[in-house]
PDB file of N, CA and C in Angstrom:
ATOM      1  N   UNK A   1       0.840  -1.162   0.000  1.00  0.00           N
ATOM      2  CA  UNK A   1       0.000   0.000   0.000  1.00  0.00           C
ATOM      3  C   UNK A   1       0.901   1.247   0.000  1.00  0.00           C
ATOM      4  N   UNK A   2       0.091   2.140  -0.543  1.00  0.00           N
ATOM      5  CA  UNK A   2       1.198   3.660  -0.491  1.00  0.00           C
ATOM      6  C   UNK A   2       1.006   4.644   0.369  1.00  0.00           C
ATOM      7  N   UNK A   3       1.195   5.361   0.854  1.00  0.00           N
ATOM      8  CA  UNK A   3       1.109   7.049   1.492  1.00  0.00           C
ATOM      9  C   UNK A   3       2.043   8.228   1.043  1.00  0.00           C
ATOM     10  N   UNK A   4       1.096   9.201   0.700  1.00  0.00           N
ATOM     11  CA  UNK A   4       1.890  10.435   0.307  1.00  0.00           C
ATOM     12  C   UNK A   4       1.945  11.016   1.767  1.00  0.00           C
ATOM     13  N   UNK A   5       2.865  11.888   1.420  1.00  0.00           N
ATOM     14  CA  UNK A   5       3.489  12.685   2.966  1.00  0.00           C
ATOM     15  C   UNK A   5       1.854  13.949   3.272  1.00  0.00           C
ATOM     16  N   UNK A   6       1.227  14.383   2.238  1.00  0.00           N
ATOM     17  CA  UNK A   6      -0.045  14.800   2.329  1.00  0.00           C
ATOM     18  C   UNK A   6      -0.895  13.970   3.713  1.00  0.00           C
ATOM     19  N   UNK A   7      -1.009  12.843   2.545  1.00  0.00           N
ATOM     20  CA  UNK A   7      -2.075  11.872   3.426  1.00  0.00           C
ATOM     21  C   UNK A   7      -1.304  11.459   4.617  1.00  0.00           C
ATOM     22  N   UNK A   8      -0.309  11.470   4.800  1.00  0.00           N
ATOM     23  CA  UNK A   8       0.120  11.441   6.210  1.00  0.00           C
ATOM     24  C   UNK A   8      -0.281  12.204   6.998  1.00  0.00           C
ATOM     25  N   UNK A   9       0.309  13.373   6.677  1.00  0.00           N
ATOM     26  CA  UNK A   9       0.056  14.536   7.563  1.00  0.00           C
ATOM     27  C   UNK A   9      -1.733  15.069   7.823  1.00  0.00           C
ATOM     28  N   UNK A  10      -2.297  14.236   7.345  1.00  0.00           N
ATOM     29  CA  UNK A  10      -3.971  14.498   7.466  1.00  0.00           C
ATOM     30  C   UNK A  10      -4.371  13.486   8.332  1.00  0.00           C
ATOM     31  N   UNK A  11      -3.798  12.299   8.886  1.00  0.00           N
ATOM     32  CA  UNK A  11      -3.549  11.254   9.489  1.00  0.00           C
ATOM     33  C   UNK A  11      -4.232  11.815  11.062  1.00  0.00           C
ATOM     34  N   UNK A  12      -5.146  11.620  11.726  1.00  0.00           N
ATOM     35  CA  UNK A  12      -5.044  12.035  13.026  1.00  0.00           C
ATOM     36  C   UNK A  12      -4.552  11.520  14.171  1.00  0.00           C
ATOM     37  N   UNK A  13      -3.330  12.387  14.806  1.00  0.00           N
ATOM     38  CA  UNK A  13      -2.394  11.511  15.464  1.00  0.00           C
ATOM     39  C   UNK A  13      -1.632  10.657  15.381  1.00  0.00           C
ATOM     40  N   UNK A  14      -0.948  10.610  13.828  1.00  0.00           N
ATOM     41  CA  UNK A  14      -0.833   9.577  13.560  1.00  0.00           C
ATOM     42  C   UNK A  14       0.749   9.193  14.322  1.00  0.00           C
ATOM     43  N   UNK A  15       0.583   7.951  14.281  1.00  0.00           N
ATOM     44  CA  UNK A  15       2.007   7.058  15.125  1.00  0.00           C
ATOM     45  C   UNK A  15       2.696   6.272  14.276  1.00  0.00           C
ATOM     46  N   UNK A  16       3.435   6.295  13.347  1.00  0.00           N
ATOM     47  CA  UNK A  16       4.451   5.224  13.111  1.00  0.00           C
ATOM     48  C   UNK A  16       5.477   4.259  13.828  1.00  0.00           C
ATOM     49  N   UNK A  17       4.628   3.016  13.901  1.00  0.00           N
ATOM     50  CA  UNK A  17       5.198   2.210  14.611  1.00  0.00           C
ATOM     51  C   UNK A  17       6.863   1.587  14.439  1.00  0.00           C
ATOM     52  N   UNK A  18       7.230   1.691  13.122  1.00  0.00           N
ATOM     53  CA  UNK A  18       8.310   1.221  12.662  1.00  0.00           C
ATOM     54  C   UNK A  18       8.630   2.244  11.350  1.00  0.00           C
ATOM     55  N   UNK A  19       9.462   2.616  11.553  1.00  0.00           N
ATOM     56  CA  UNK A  19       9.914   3.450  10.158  1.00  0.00           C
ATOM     57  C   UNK A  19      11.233   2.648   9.167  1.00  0.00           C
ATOM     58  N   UNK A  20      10.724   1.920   8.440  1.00  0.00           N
ATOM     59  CA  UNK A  20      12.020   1.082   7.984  1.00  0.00           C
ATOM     60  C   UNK A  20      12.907   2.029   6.660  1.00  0.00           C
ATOM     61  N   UNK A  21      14.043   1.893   6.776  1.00  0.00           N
ATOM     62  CA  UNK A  21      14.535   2.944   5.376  1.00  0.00           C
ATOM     63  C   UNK A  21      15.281   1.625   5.028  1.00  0.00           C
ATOM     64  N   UNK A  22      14.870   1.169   3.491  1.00  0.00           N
ATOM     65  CA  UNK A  22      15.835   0.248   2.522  1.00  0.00           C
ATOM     66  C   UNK A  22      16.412   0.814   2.173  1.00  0.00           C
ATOM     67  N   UNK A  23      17.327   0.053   2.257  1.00  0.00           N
ATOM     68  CA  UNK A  23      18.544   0.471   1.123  1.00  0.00           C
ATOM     69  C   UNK A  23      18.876  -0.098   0.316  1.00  0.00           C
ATOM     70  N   UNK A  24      18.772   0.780  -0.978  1.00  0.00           N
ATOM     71  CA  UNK A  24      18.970   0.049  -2.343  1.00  0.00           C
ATOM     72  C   UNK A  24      20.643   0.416  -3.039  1.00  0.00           C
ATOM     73  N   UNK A  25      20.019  -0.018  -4.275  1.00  0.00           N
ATOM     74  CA  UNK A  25      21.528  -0.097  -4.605  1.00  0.00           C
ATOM     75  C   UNK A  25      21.202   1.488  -5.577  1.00  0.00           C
ATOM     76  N   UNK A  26      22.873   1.540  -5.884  1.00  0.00           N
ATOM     77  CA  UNK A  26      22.851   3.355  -6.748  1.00  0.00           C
ATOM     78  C   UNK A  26      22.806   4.305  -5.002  1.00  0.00           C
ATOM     79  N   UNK A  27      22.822   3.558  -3.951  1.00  0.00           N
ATOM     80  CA  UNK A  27      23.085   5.272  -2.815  1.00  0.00           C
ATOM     81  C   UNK A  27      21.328   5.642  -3.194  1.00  0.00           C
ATOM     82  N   UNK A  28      20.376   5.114  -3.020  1.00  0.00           N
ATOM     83  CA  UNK A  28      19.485   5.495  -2.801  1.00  0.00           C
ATOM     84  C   UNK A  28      18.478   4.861  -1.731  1.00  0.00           C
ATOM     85  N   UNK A  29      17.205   5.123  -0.996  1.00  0.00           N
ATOM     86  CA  UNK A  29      17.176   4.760  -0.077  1.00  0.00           C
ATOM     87  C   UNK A  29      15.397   5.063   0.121  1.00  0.00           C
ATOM     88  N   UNK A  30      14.375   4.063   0.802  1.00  0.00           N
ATOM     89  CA  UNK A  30      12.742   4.358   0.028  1.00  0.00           C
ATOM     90  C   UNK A  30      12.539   4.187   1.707  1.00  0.00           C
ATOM     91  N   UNK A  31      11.442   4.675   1.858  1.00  0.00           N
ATOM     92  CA  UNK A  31      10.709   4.141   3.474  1.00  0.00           C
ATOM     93  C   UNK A  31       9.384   3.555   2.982  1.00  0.00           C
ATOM     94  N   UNK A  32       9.785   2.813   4.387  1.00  0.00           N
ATOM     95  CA  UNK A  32       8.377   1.950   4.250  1.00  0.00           C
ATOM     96  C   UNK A  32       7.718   2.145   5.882  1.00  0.00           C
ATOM     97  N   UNK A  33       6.719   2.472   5.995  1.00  0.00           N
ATOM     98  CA  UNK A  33       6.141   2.628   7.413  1.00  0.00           C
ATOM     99  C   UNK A  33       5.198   1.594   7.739  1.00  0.00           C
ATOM    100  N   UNK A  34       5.132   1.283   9.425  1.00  0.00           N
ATOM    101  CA  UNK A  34       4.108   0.321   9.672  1.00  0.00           C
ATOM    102  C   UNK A  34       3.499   1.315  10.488  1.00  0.00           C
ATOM    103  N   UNK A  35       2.290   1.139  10.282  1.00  0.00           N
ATOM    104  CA  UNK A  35       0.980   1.988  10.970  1.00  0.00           C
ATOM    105  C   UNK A  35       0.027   0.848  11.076  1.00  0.00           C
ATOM    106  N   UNK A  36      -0.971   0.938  12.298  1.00  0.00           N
ATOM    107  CA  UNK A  36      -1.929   0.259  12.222  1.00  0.00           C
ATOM    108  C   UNK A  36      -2.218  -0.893  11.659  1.00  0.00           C
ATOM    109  N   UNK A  37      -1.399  -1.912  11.947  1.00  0.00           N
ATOM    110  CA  UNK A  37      -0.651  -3.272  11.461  1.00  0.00           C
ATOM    111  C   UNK A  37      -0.874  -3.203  10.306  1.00  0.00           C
ATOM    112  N   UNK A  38      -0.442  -2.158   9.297  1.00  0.00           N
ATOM    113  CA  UNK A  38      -0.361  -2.322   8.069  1.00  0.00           C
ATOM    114  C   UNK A  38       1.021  -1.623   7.222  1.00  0.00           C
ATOM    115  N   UNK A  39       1.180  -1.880   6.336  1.00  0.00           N
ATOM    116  CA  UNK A  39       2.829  -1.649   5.908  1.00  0.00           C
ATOM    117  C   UNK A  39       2.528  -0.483   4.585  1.00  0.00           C
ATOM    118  N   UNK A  40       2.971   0.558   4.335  1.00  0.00           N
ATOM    119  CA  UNK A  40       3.072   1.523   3.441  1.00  0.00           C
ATOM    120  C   UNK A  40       4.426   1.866   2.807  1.00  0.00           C
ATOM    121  N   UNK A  41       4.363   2.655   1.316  1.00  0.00           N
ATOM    122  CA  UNK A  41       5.178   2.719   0.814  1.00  0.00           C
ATOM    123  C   UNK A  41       5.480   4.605   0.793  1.00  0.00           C
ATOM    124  N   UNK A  42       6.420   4.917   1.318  1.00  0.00           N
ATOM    125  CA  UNK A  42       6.061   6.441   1.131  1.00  0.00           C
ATOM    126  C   UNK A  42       6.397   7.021  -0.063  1.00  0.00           C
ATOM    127  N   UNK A  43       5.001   7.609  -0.832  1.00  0.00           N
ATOM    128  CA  UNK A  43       5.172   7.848  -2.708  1.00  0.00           C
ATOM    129  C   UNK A  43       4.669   9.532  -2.710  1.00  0.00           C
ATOM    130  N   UNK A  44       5.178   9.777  -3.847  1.00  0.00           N
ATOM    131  CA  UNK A  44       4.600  11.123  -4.383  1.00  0.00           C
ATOM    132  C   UNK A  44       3.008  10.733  -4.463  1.00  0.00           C
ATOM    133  N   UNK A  45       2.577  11.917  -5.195  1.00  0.00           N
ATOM    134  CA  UNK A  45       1.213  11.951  -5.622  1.00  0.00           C
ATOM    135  C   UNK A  45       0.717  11.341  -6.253  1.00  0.00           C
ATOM    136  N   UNK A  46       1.710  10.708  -7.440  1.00  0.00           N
ATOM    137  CA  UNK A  46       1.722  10.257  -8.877  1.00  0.00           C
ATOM    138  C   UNK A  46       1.367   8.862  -8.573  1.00  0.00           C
ATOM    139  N   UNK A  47       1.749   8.569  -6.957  1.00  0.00           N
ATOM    140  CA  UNK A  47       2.130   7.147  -7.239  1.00  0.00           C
ATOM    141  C   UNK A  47       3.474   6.425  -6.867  1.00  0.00           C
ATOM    142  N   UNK A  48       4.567   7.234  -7.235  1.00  0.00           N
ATOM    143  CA  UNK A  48       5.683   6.898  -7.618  1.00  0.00           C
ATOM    144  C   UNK A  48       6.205   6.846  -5.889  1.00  0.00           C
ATOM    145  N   UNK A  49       7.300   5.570  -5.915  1.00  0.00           N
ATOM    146  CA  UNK A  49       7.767   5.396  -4.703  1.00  0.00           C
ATOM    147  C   UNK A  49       9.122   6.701  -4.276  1.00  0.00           C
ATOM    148  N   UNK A  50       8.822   6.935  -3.789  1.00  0.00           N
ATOM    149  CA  UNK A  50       9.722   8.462  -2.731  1.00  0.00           C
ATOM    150  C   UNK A  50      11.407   8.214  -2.556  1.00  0.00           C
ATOM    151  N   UNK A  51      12.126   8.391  -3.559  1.00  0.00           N
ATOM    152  CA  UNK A  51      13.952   7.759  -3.203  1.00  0.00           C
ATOM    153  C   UNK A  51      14.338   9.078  -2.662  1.00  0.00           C
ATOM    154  N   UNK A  52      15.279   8.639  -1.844  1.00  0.00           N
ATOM    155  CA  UNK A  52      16.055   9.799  -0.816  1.00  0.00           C
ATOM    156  C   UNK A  52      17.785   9.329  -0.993  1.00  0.00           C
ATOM    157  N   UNK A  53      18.335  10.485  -0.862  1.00  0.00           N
ATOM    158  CA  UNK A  53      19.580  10.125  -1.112  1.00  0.00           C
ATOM    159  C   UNK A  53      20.047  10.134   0.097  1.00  0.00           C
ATOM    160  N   UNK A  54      19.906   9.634   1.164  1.00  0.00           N
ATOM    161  CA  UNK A  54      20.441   9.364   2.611  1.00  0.00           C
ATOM    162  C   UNK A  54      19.428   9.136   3.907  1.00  0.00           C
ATOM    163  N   UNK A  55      19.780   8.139   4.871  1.00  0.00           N
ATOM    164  CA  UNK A  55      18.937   7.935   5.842  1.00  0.00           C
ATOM    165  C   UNK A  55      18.238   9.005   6.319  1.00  0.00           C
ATOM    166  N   UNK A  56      19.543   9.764   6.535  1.00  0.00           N
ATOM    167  CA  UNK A  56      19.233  11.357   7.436  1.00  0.00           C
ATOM    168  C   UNK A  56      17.856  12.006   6.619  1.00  0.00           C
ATOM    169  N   UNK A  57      17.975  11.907   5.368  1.00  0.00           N
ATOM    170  CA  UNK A  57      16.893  12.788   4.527  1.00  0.00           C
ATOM    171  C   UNK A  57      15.379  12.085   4.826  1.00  0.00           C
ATOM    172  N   UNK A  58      15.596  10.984   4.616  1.00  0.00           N
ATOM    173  CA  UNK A  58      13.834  10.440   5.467  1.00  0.00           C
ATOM    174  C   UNK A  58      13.938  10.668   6.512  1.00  0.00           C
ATOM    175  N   UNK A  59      14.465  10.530   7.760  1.00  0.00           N
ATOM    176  CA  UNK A  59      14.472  11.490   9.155  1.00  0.00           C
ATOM    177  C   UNK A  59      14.252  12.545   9.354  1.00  0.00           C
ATOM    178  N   UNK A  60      14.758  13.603   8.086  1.00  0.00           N
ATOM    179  CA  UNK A  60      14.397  14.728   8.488  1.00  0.00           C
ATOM    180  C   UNK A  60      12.836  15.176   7.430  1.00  0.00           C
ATOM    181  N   UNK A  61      12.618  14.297   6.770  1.00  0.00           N
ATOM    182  CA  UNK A  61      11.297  14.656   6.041  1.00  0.00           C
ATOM    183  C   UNK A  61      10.218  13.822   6.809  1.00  0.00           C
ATOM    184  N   UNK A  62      10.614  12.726   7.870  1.00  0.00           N
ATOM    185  CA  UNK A  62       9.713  12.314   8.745  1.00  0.00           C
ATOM    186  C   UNK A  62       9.727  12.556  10.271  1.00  0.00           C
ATOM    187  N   UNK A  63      10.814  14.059  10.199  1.00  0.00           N
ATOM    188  CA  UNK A  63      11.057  14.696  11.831  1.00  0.00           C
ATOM    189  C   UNK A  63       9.343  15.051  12.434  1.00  0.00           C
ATOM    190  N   UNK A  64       8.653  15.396  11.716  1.00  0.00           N
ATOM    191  CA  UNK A  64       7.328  16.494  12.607  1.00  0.00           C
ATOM    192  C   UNK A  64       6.177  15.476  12.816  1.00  0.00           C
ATOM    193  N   UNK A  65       6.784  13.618  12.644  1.00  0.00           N
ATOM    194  CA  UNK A  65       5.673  12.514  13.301  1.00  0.00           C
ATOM    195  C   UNK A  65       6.061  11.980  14.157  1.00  0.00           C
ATOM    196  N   UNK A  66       5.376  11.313  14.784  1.00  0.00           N
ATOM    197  CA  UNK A  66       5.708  10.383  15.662  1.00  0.00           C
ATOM    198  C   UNK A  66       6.536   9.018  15.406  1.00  0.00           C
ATOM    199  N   UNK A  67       7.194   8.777  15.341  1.00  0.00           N
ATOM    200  CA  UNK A  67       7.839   7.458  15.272  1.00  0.00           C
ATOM    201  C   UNK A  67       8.709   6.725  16.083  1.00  0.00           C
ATOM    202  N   UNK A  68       8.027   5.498  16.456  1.00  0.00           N
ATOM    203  CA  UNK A  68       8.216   5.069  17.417  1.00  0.00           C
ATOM    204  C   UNK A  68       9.870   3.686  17.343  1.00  0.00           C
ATOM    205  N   UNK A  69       9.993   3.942  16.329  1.00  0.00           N
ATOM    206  CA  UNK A  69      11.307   3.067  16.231  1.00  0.00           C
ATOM    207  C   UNK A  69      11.913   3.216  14.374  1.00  0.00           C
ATOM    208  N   UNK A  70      13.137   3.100  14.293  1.00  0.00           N
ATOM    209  CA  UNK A  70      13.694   3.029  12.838  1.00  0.00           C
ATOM    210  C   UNK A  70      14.707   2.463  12.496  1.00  0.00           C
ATOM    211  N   UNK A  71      14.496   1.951  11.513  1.00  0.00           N
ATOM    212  CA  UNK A  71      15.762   0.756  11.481  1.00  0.00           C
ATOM    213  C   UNK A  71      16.494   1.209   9.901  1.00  0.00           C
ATOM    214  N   UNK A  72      17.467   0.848  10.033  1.00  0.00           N
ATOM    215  CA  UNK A  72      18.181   0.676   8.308  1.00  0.00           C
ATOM    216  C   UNK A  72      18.254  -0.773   8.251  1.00  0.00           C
ATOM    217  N   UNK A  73      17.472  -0.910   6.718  1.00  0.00           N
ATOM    218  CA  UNK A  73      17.242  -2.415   6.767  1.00  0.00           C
ATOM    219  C   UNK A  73      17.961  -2.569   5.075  1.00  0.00           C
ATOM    220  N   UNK A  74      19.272  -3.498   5.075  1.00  0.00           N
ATOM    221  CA  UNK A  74      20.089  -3.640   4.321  1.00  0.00           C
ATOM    222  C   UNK A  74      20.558  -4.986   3.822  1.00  0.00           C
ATOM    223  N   UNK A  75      19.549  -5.470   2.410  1.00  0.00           N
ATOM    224  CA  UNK A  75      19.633  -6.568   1.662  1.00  0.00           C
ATOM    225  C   UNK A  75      21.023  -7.242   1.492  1.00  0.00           C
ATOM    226  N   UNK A  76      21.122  -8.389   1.487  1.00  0.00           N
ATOM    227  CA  UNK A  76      22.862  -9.180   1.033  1.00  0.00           C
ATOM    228  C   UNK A  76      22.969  -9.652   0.463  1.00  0.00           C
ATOM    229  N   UNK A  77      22.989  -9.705  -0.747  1.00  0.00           N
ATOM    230  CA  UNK A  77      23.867 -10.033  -2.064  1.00  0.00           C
ATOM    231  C   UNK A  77      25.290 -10.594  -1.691  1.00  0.00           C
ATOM    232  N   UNK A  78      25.509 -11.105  -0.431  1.00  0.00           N
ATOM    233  CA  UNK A  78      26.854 -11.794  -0.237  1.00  0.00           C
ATOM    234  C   UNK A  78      27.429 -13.515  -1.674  1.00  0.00           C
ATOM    235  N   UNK A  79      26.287 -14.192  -0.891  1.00  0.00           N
ATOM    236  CA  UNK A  79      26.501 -15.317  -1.780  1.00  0.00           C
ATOM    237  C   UNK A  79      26.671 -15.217  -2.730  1.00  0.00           C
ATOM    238  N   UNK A  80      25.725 -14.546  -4.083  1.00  0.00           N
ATOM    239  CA  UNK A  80      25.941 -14.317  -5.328  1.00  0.00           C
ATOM    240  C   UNK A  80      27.290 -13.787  -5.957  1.00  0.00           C
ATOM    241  N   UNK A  81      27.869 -12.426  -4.449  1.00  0.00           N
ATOM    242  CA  UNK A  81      29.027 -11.873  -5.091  1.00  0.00           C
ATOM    243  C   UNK A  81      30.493 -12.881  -4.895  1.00  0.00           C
ATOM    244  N   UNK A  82      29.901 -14.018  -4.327  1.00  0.00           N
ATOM    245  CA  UNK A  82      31.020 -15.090  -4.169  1.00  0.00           C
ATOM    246  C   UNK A  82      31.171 -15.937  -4.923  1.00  0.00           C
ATOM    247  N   UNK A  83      30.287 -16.093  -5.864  1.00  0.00           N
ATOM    248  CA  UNK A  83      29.515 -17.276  -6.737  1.00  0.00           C
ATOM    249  C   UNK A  83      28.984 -18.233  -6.510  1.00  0.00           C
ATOM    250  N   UNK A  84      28.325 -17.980  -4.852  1.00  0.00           N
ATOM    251  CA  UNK A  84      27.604 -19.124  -4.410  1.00  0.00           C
ATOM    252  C   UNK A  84      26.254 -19.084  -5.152  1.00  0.00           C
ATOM    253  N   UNK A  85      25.538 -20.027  -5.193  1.00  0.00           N
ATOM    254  CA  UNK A  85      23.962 -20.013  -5.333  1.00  0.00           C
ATOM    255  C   UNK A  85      23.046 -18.765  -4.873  1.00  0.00           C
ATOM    256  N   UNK A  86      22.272 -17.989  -5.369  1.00  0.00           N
ATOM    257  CA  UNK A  86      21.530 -17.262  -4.835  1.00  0.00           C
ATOM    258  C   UNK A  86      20.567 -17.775  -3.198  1.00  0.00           C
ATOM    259  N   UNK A  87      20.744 -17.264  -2.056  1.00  0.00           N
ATOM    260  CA  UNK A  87      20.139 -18.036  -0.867  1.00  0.00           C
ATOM    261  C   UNK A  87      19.178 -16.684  -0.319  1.00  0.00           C
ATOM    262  N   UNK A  88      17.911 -17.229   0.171  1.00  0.00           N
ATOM    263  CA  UNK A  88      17.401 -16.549   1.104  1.00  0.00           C
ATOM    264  C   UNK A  88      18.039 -15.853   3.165  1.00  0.00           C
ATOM    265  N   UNK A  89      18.680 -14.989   2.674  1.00  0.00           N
ATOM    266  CA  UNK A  89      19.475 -14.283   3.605  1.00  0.00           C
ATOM    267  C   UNK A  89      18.691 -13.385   4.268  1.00  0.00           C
ATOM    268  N   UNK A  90      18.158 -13.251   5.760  1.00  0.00           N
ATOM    269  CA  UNK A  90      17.108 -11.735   6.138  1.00  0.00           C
ATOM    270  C   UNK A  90      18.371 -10.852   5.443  1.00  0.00           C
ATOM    271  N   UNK A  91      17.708  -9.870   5.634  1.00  0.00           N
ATOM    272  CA  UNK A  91      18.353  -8.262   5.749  1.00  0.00           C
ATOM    273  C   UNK A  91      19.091  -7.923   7.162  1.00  0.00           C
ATOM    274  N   UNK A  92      20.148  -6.965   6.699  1.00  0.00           N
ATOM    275  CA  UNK A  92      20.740  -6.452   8.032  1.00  0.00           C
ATOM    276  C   UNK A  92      19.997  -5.458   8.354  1.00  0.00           C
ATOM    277  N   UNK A  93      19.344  -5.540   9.884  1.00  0.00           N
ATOM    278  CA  UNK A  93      18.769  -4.351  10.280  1.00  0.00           C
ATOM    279  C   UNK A  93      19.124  -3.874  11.276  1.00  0.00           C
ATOM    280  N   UNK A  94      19.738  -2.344  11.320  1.00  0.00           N
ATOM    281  CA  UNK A  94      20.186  -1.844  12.466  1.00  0.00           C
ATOM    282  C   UNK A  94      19.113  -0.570  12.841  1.00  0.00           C
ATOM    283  N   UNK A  95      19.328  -0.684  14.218  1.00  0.00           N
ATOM    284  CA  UNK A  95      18.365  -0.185  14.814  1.00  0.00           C
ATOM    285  C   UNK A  95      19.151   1.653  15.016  1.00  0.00           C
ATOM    286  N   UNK A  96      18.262   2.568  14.485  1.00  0.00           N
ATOM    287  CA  UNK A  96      18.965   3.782  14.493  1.00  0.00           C
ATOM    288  C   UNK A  96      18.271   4.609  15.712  1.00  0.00           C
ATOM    289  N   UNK A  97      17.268   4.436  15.861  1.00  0.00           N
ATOM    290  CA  UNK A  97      16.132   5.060  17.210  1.00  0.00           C
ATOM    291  C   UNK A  97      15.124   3.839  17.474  1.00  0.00           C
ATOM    292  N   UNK A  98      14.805   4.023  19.091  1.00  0.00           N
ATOM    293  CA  UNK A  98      13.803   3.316  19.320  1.00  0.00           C
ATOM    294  C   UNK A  98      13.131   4.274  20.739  1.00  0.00           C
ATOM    295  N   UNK A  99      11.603   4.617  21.108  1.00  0.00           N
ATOM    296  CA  UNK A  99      11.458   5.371  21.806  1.00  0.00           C
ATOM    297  C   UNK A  99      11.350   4.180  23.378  1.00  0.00           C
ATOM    298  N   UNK A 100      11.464   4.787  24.241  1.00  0.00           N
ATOM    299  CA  UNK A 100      11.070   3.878  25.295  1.00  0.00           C
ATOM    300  C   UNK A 100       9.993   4.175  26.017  1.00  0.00           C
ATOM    301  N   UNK A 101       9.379   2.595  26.116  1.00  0.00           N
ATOM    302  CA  UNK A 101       8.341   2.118  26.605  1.00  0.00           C
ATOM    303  C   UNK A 101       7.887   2.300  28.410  1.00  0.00           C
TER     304      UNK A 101
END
């Protein structure tokens, strides 16, 4: 599902439970938010998914919500670049804020 930073901000009260920032390849970088046990993509108007050229830049375009934790969550392409078999690997996720409970 998507959200523009609009429809966010029309959101009442809204809380982001998890603010995840991927990281892709090319130094670019998309959020994905969990709200209300549901997972969003943060997009323009158009549609189009939202690339940021640094963690800091979704932090500071998601400074004026609530968010209750954020992670950098970073895919591994290890095996392949070894010439192993392609394997199902989680992501590295490091935890950059978390508020306390």
């Amino acid at each position: 599902m998507r959200i523009t930073l609009d429809e966010l901000r029309r959101k009442q009260s809204a809380v982001i439970d998890l603010l995840e920032i991927l990281s892709l390849e090319g130094q670019h970088y998309m959020a994905r938010l969990a709200m209300d046990d549901r997972l969003f993509l943060l997009s323009d108007n158009n549609g189009t998914t939202s690339l940021f050229q640094s963690a800091w830049q979704i932090q500071d375009t998601l400074a004026s919500f609530n968010v209750r934790e954020t992670q950098i969550v970073h895919p591994s392409a290890y095996h392949e670049m070894v010439g192993m078999e392609p394997a199902e690997i989680e992501p590295l996720r490091i935890r950059v804020q978390r508020q306390k409970t």
